[in-house]
Protein backbone atom coordinates (compact mmCIF):
# COMPACT_ATOMS: atom_id res chain seq x y z
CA UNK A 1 2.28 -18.69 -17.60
CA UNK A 2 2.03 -16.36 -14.92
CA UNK A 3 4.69 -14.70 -12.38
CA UNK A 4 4.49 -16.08 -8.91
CA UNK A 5 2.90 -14.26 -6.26
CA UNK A 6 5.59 -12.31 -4.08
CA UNK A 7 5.22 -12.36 -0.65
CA UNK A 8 6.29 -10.18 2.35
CA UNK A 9 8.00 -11.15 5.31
CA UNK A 10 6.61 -9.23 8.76
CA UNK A 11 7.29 -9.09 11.61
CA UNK A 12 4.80 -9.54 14.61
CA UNK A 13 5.03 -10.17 18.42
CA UNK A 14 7.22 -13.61 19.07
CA UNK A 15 8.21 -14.04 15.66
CA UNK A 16 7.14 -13.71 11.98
CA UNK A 17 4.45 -14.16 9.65
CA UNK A 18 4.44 -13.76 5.96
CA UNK A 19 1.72 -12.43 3.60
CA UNK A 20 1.18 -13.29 -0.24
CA UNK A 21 1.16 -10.50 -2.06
CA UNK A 22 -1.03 -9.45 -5.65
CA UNK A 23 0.37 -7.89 -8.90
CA UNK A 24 -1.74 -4.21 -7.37
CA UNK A 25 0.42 -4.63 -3.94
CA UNK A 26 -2.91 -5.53 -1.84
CA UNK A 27 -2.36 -8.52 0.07
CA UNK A 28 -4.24 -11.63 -0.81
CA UNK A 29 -3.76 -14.00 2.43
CA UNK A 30 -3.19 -13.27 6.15
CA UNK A 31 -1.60 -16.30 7.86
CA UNK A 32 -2.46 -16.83 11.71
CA UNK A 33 0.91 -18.86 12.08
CA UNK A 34 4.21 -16.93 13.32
CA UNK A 35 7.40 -18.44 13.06
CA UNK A 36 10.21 -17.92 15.07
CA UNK A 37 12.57 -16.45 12.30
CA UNK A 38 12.15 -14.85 9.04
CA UNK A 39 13.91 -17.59 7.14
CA UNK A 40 11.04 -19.66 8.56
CA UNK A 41 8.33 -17.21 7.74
CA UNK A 42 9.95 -16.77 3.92
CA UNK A 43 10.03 -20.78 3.81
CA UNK A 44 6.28 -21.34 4.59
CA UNK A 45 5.42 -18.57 2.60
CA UNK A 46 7.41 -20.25 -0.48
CA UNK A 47 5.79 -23.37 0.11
CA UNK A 48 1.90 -21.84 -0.47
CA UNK A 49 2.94 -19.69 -3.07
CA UNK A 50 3.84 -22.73 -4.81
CA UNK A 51 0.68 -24.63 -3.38
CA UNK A 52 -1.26 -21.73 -4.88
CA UNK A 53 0.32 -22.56 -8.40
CA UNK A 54 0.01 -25.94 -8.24
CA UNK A 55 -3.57 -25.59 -7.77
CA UNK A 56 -4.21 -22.77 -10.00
CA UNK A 57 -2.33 -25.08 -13.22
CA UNK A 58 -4.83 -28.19 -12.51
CA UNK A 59 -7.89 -25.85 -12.53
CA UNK A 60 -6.58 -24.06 -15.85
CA UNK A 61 -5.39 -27.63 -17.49
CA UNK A 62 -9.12 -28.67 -16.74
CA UNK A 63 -11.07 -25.45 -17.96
CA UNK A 64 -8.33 -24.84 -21.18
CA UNK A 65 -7.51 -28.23 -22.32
């Protein structure tokens, strides 16, 4: 099983945005949404992170059953 991807929290006129980030450090997706805080920002970037896995796991479970 793999690590999760971390993510980044920036900030960005009128609010935040986050950014997923790979096991080299480059930055794999650039949001367009801001968010007024950077508990909101950390929370949507939480919630495709785990997107991300959850659609990673059915791909793997169908390609290595």
């Amino acid at each position: 099983m793999s690590v999760p991807a971390p993510f980044e929290v920036i900030p960005v006129d009128g609010g935040y945005t986050w950014r997923l980030i790979s096991s080299c450090g480059r930055p794999l997706v650039y949001p367009q949404e801001t968010y007024p805080n950077d508990f909101a920002a950390a929370d949507a970037a939480k919630a495709a992170r785990a997107d991300l896995h959850a659609r990673s796991s059915m791909i793997d479970e169908v390609a290595h059953p």
